[in-house]
Protein backbone atom coordinates (compact mmCIF):
# COMPACT_ATOMS: atom_id res chain seq x y z
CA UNK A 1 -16.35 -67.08 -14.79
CA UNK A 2 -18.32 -67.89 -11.19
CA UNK A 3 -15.03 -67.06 -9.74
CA UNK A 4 -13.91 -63.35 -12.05
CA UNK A 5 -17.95 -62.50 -11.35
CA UNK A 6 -17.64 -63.20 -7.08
CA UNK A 7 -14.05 -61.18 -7.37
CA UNK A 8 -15.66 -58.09 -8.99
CA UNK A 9 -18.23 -58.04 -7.22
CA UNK A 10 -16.91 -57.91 -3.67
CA UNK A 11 -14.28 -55.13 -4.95
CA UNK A 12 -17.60 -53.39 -5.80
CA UNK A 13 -18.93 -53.50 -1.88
CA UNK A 14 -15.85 -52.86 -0.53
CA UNK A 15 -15.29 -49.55 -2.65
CA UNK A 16 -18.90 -49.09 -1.86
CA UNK A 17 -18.16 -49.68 1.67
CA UNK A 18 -15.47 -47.36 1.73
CA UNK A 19 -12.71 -50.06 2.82
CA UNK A 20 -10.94 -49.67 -0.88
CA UNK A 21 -9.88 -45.89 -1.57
CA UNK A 22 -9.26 -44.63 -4.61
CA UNK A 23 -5.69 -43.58 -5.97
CA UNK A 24 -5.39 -39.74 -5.40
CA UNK A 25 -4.08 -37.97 -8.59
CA UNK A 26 -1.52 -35.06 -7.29
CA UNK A 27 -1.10 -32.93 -10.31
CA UNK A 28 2.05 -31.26 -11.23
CA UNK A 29 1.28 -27.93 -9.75
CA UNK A 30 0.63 -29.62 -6.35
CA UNK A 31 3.90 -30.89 -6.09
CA UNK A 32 5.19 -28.21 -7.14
CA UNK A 33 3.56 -25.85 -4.47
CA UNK A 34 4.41 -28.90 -1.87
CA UNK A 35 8.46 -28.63 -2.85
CA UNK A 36 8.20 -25.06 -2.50
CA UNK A 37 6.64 -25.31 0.77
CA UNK A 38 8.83 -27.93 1.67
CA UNK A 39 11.56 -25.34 0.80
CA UNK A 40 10.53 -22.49 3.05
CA UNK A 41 9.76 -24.76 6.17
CA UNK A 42 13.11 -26.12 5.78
CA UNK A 43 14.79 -22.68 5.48
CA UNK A 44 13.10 -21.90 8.27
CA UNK A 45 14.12 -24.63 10.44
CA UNK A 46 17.47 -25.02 9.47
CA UNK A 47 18.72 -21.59 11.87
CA UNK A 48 16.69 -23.30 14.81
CA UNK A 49 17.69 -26.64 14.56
CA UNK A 50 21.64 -25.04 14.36
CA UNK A 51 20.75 -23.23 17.76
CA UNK A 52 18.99 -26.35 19.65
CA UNK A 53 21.90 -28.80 18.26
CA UNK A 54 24.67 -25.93 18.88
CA UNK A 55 23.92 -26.13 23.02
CA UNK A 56 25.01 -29.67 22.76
CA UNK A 57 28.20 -28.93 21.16
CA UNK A 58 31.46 -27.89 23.13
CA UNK A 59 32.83 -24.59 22.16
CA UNK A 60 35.73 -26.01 20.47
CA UNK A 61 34.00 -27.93 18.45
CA UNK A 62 31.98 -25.72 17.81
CA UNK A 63 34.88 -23.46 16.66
CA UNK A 64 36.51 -25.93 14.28
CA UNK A 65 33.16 -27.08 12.74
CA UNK A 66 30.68 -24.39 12.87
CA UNK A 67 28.38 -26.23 10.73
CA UNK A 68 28.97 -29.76 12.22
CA UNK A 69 26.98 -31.76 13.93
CA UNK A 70 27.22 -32.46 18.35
CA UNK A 71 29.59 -35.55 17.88
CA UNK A 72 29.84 -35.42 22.17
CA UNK A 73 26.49 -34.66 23.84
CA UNK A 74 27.09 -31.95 26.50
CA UNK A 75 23.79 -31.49 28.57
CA UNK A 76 25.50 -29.20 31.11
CA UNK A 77 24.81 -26.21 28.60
CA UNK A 78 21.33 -26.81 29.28
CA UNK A 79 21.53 -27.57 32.91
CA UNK A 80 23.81 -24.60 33.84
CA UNK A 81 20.74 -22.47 32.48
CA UNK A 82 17.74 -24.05 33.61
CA UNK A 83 19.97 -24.10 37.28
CA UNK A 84 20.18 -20.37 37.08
CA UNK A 85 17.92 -18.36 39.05
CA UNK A 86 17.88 -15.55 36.35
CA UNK A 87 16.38 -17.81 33.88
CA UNK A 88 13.71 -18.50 35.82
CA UNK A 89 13.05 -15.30 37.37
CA UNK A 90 13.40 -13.13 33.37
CA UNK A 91 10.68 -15.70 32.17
CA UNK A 92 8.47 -14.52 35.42
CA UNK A 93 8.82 -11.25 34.56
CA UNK A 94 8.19 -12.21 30.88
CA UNK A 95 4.91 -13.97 31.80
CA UNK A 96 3.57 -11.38 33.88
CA UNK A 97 4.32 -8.86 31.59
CA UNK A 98 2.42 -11.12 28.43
CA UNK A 99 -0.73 -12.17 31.20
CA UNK A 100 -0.76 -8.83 31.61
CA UNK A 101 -1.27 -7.38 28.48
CA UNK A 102 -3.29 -9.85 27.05
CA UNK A 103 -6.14 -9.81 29.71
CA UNK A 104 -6.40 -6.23 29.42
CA UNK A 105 -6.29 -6.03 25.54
CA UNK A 106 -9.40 -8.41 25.91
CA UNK A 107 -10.78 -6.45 28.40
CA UNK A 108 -10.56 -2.84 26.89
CA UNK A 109 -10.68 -4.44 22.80
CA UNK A 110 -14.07 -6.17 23.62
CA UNK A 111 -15.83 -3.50 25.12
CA UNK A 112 -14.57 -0.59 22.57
CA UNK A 113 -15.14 -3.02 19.65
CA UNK A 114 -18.78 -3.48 20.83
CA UNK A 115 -19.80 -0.12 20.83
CA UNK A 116 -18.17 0.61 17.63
CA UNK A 117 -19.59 -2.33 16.05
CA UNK A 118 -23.40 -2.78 17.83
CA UNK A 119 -23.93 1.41 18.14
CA UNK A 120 -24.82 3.91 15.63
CA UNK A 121 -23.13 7.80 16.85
CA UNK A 122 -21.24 10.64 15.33
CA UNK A 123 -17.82 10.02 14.50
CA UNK A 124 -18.13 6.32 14.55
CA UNK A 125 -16.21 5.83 11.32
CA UNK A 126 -13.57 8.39 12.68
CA UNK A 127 -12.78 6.62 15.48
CA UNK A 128 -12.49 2.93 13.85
CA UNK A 129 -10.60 4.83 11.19
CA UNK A 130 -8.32 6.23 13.70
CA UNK A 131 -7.77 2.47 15.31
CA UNK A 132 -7.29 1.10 11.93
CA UNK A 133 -4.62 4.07 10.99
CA UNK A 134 -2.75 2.54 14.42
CA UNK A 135 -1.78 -0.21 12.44
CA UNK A 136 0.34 1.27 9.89
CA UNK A 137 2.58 3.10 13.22
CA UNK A 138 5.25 0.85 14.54
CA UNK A 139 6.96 0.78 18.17
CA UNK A 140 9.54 2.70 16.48
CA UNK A 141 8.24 6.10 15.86
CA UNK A 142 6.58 6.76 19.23
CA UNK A 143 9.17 5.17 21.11
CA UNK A 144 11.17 8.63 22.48
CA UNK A 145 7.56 9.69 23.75
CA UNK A 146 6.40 7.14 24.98
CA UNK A 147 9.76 6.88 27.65
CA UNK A 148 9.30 10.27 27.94
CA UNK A 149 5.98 10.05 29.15
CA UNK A 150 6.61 6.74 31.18
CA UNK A 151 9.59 8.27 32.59
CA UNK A 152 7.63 11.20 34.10
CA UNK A 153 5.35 9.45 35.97
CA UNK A 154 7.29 7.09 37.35
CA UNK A 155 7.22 3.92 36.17
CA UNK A 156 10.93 3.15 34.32
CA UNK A 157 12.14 0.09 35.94
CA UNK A 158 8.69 -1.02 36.67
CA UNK A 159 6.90 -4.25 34.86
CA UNK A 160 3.39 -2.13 34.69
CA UNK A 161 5.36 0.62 33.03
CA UNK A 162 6.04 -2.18 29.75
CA UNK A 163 2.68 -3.24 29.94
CA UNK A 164 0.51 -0.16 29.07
CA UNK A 165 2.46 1.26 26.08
CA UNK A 166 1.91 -2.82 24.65
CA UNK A 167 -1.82 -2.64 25.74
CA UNK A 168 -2.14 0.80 23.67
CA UNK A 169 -0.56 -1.06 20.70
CA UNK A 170 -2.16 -4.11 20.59
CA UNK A 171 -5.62 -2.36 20.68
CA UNK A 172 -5.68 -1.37 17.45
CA UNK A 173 -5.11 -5.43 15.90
CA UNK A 174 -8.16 -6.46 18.58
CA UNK A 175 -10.61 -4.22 17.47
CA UNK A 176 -9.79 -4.84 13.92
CA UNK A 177 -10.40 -8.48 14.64
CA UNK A 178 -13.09 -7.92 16.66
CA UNK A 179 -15.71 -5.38 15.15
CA UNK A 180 -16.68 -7.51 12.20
CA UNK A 181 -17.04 -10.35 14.22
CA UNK A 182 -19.17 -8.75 16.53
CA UNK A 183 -21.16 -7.27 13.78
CA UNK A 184 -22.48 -10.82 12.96
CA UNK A 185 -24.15 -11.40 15.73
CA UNK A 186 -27.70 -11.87 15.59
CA UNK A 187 -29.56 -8.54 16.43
CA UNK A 188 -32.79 -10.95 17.53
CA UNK A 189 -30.35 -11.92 20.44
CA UNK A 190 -29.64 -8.42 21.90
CA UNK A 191 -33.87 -7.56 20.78
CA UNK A 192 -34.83 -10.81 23.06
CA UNK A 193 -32.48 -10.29 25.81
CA UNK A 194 -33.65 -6.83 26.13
CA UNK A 195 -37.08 -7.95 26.27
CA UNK A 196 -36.69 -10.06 28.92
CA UNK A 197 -35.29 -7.79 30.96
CA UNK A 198 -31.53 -7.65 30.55
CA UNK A 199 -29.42 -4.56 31.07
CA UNK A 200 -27.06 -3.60 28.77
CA UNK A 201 -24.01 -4.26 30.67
CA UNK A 202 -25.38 -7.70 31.55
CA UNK A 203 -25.88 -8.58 27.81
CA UNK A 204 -22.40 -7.75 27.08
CA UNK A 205 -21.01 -10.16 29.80
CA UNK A 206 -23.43 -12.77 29.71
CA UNK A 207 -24.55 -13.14 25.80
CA UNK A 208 -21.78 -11.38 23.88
CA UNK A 209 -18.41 -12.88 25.39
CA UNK A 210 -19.79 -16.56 24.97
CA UNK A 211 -20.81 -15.79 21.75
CA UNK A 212 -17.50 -14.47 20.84
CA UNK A 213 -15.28 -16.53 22.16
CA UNK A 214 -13.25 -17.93 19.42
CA UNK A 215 -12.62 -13.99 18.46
CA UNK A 216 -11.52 -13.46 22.42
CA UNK A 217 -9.14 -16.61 22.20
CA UNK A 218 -7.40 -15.12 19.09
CA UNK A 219 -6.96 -11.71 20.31
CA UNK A 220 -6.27 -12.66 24.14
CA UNK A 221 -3.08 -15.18 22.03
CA UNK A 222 -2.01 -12.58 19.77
CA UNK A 223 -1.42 -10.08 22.52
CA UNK A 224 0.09 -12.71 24.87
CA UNK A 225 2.61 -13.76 21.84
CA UNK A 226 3.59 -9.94 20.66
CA UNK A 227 4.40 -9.05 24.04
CA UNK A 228 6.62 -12.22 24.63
CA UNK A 229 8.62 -11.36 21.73
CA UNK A 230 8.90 -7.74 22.36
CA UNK A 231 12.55 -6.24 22.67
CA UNK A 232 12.83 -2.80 22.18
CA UNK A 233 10.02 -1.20 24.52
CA UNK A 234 11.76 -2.90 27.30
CA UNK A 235 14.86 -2.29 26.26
CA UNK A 236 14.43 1.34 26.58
CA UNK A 237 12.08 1.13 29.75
CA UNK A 238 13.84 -1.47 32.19
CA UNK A 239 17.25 -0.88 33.16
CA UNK A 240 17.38 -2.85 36.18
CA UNK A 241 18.50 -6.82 35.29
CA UNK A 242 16.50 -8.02 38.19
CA UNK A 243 13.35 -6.85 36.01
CA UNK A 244 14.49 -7.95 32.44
CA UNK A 245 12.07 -9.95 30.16
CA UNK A 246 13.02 -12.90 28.43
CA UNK A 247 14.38 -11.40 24.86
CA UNK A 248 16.09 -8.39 26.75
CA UNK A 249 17.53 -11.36 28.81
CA UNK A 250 18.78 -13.18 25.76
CA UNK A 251 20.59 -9.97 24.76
CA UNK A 252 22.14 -9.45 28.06
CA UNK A 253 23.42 -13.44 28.36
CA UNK A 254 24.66 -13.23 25.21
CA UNK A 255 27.07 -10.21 26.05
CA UNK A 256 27.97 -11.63 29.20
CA UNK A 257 28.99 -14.79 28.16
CA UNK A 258 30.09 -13.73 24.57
CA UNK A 259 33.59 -16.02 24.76
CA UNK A 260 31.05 -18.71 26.02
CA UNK A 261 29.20 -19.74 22.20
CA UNK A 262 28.01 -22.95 23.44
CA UNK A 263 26.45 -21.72 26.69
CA UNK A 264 24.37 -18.66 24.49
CA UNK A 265 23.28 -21.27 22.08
CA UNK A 266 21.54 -23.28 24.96
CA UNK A 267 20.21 -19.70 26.60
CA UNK A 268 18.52 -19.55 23.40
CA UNK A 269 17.33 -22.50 23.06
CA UNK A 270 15.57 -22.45 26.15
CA UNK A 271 14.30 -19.50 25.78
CA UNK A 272 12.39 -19.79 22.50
CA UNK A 273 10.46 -22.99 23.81
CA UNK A 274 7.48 -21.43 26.07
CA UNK A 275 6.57 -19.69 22.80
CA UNK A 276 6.39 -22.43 20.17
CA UNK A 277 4.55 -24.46 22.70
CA UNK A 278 2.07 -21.55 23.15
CA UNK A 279 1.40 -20.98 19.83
CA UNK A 280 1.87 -24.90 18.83
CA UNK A 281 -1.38 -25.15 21.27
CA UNK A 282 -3.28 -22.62 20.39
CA UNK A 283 -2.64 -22.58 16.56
CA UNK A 284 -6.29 -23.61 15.46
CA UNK A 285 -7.79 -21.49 17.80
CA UNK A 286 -6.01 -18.33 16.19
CA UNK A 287 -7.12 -19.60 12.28
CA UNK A 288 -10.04 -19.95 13.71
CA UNK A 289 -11.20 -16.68 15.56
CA UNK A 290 -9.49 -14.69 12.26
CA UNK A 291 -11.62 -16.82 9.93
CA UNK A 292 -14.76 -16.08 12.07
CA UNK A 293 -14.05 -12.36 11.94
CA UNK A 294 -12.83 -12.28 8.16
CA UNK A 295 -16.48 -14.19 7.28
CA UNK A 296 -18.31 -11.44 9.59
């Protein structure tokens, strides 16, 4: 009995103590929500692990077992792109074009979404209801005027030329994001900054960026990761290969090398890493900033 009593009791501590955890109870609607999810990740995996495990492959192989699996490890399918200078030089182009855009989405996004949000004027709600109807517009139906209007002043062929039409776009997304996040912030701030003497301008820069951050972060990767991944504006905007972004360069490897499966699958490989590791970094920080602004 000594014995049973010592036993139970030192279970007791050591639950109290938090060294013996409970059993957790998964009900059947979890796991059913887990398979499903387990599901759709691996549907969406599957295509990308066929591309990263189709550069290793020869393209014979690759011919007589489409679905198989590298048996032969060829790393020169890799090595003959990252040893090309027009890998290199399409994800340049592709960064400055993304850097680009993103820093002056912030730029322009903060500033209009602070006025609209912190200032009471005429036609307030028209204009946030004119940035909200940009939403529902894709690339698509502006895209004739918009190389129209690039075209005629002179910037086809031209990295800048990519980056304003994306800037206009992305504007819309920011200050959507933005405006109820900036809406939250303490009035007493802006009331107690003023009173001590602080312009406008220098509240903006010095009180209402730090305070905003994790809004800034999520906009700032948005805009870098949409203009990454955008094909058609440059498609119709850059004609010289010397200037080509990284998906336009996909498309144009893949056409040159079409006989070449092997080699296409490793140009695409390559080429879809800078952007999972962006996001893969900066995941939280985009969950967060739109959870900030969806509470605001």
């Amino acid at each position: 009995m000594a014995t049973s009593n010592t036993s139970t009791v030192a279970q007791r501590h050591a639950r109290s103590s938090g060294r013996v955890r409970p059993k957790l109870r998964t009900s059947p609607k979890a796991m059913v929500i887990y398979l499903v999810a387990l599901m759709l990740v691996a549907v969406i995996l599957t295509p990308i692990a066929y591309i990263i495990l189709g550069g290793f492959r020869s393209n014979s192989a690759i011919t007589t077992d489409p679905s198989g699996l590298p048996t032969n490890w060829r790393l020169e399918n890799y090595w003959n792109v990252l040893s090309s200078g027009t890998f290199w030089q399409e994800i340049s182009n592709s960064t400055i074009v993304a850097l680009g855009t993103a820093v002056f989405v912030v730029i322009l996004g903060v500033m209009a979404a602070y006025v609209l949000a912190r200032y009471r004027f005429k036609g307030r709600g028209i204009m946030y209801a004119i940035f909200a109807a940009g939403l529902m517009f894709p690339m698509t139906v502006a895209i004739t005027p918009l190389y129209i209007l690039i075209r005629d002043i002179g910037l086809t062929d031209n990295l800048l030329g990519v980056v304003i039409p994306q800037v206009a776009f992305q504007l819309s997304v920011t200050i959507i994001i933005m405006v109820p996040f900036l809406q939250a912030l303490p009035r007493e701030i802006e009331e107690a900054a003023f009173i001590d003497g602080c312009g406008r301008l220098e509240f903006f820069w010095r009180m209402v960026i730090p305070l905003s951050k994790p809004a800034v972060i999520t906009v700032g990767i948005l805009a870098f990761i949409a203009s990454w991944n955008s094909y058609m504006l440059p498609l119709f905007l850059l004609s010289d290969t010397a200037k080509y972004t990284l998906p336009l360069g996909v498309q144009y490897f893949s056409s040159q090398y079409s006989v070449d499966t092997a080699k296409v699958l490793a140009f695409t490989s390559l080429s879809m890493i800078p952007a999972l590791v962006f996001f893969s970094l900066f995941e939280r920080r985009i969950v967060g900033g739109l959870t900030g602004a969806v509470k605001g």
